[in-house]
C-alpha atoms as a PDB file:
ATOM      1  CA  UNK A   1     162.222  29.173  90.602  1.00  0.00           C
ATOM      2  CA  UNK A   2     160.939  29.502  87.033  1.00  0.00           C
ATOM      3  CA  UNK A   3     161.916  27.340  84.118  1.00  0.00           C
ATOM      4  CA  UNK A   4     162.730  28.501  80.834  1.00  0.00           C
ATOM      5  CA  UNK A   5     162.966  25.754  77.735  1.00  0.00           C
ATOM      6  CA  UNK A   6     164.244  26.968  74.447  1.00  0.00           C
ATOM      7  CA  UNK A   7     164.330  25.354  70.795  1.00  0.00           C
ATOM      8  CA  UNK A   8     168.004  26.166  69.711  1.00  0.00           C
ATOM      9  CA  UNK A   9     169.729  24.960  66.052  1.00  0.00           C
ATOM     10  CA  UNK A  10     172.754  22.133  66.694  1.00  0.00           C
ATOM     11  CA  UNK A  11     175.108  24.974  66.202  1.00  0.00           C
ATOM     12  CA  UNK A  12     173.814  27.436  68.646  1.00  0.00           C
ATOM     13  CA  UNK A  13     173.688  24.632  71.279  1.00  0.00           C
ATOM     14  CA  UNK A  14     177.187  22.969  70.418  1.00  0.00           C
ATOM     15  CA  UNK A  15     178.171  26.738  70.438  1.00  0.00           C
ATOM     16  CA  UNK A  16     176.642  27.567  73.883  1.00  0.00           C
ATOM     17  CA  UNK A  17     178.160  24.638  75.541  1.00  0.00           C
ATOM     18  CA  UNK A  18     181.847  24.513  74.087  1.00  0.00           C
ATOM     19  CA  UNK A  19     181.617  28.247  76.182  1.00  0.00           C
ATOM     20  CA  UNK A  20     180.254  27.051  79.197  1.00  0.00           C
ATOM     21  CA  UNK A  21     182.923  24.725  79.173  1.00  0.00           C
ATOM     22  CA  UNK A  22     185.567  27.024  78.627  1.00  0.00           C
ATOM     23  CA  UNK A  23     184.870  28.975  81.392  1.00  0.00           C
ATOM     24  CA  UNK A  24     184.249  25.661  83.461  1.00  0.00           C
ATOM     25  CA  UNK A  25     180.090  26.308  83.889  1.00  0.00           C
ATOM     26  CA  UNK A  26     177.370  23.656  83.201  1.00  0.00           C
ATOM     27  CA  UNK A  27     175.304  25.210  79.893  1.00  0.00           C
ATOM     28  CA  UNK A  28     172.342  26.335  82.459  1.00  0.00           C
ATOM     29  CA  UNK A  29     174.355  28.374  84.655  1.00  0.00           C
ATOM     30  CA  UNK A  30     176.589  30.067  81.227  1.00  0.00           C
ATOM     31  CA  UNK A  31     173.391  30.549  79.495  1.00  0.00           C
ATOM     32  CA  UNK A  32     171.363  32.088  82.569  1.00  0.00           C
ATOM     33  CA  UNK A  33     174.381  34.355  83.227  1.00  0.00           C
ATOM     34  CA  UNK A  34     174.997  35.517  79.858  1.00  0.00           C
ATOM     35  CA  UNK A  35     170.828  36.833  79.631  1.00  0.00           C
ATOM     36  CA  UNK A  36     170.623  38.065  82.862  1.00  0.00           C
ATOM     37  CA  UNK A  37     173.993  40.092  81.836  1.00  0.00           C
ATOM     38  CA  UNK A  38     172.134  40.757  78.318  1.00  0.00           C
ATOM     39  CA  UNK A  39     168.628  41.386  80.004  1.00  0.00           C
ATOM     40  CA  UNK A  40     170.486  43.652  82.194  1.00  0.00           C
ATOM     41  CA  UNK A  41     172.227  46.020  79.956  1.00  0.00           C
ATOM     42  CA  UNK A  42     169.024  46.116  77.462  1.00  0.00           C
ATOM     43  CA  UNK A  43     167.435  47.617  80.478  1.00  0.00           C
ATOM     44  CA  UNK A  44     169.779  50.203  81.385  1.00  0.00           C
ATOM     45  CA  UNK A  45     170.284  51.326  77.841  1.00  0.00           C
ATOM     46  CA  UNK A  46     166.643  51.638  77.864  1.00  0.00           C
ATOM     47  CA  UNK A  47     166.132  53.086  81.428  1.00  0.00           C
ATOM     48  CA  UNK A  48     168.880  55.397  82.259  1.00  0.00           C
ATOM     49  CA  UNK A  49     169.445  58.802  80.697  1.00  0.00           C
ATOM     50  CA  UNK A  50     173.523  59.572  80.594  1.00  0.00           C
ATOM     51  CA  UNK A  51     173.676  63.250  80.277  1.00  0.00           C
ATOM     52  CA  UNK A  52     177.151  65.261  80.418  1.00  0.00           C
ATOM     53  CA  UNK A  53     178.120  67.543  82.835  1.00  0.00           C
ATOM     54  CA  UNK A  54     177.331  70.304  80.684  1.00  0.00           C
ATOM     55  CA  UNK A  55     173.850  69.204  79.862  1.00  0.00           C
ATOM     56  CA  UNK A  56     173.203  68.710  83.706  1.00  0.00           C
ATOM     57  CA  UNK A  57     173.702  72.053  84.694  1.00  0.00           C
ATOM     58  CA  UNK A  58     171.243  72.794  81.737  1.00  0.00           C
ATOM     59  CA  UNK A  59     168.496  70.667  83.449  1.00  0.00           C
ATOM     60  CA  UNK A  60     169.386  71.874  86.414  1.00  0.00           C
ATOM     61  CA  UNK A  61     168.936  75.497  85.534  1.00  0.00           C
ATOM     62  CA  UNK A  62     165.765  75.019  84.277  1.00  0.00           C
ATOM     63  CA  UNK A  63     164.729  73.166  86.950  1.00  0.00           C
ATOM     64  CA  UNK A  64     165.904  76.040  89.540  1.00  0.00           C
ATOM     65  CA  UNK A  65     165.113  79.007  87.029  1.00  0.00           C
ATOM     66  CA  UNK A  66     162.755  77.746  84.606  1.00  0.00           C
ATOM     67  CA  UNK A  67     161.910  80.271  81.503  1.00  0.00           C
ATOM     68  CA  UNK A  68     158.212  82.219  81.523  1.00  0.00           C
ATOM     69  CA  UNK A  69     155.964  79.722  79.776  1.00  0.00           C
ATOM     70  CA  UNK A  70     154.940  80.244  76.290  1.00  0.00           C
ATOM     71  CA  UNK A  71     151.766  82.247  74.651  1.00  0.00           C
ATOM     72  CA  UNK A  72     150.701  79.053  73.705  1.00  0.00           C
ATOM     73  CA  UNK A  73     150.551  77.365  77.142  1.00  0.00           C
ATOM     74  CA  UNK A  74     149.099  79.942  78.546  1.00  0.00           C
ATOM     75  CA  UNK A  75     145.993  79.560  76.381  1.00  0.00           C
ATOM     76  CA  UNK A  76     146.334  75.897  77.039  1.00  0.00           C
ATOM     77  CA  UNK A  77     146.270  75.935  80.711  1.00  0.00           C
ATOM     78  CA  UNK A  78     143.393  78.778  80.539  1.00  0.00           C
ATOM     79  CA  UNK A  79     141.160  76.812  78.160  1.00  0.00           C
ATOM     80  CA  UNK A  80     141.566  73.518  80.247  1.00  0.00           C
ATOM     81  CA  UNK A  81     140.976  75.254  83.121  1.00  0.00           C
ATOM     82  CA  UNK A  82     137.522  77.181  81.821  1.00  0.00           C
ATOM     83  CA  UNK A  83     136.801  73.256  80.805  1.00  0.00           C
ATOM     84  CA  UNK A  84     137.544  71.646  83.907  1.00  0.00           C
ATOM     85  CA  UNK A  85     136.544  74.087  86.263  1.00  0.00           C
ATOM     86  CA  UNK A  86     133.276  76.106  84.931  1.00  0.00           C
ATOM     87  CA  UNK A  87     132.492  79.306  86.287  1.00  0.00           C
END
């Protein structure tokens, strides 16, 4: 188990524990809860892409059918090849 110390202002702490109270939690166990639960969305809103339906099929087409690749990328993939691998 890790331990985590924090410098808070009187009003954040009195804050803090007048919650953990209210929901009948010692201050460690409110505040651990309440950042895991913070540390926890911050992640997923980071992490997982939400597409709709619509836009899945999209990706999914692609990914089944995808379009001829571009003039561009040709000459891409032909000069890193002629770099990479030299005749």
């Amino acid at each position: 188990m890790a331990r985590l110390e924090a410098r808070l202002p009187g009003e954040i702490h009195a804050l803090l524990k007048r919650a953990a109270e209210l929901e009948g939690r010692t201050l460690t166990d409110f505040v651990v809860a309440a950042a895991s639960e913070a540390a926890r969305k911050t992640i997923e809103e980071r992490e997982i892409l939400r597409l709709s339906a619509s836009d899945q099929l999209l990706i999914a087409k692609a990914l089944l059918d995808p379009p001829a690749p571009a003039p561009a990328l040709v000459r891409a993939f032909k000069r890193h090849r002629d770099l990479v691998e030299p005749a």
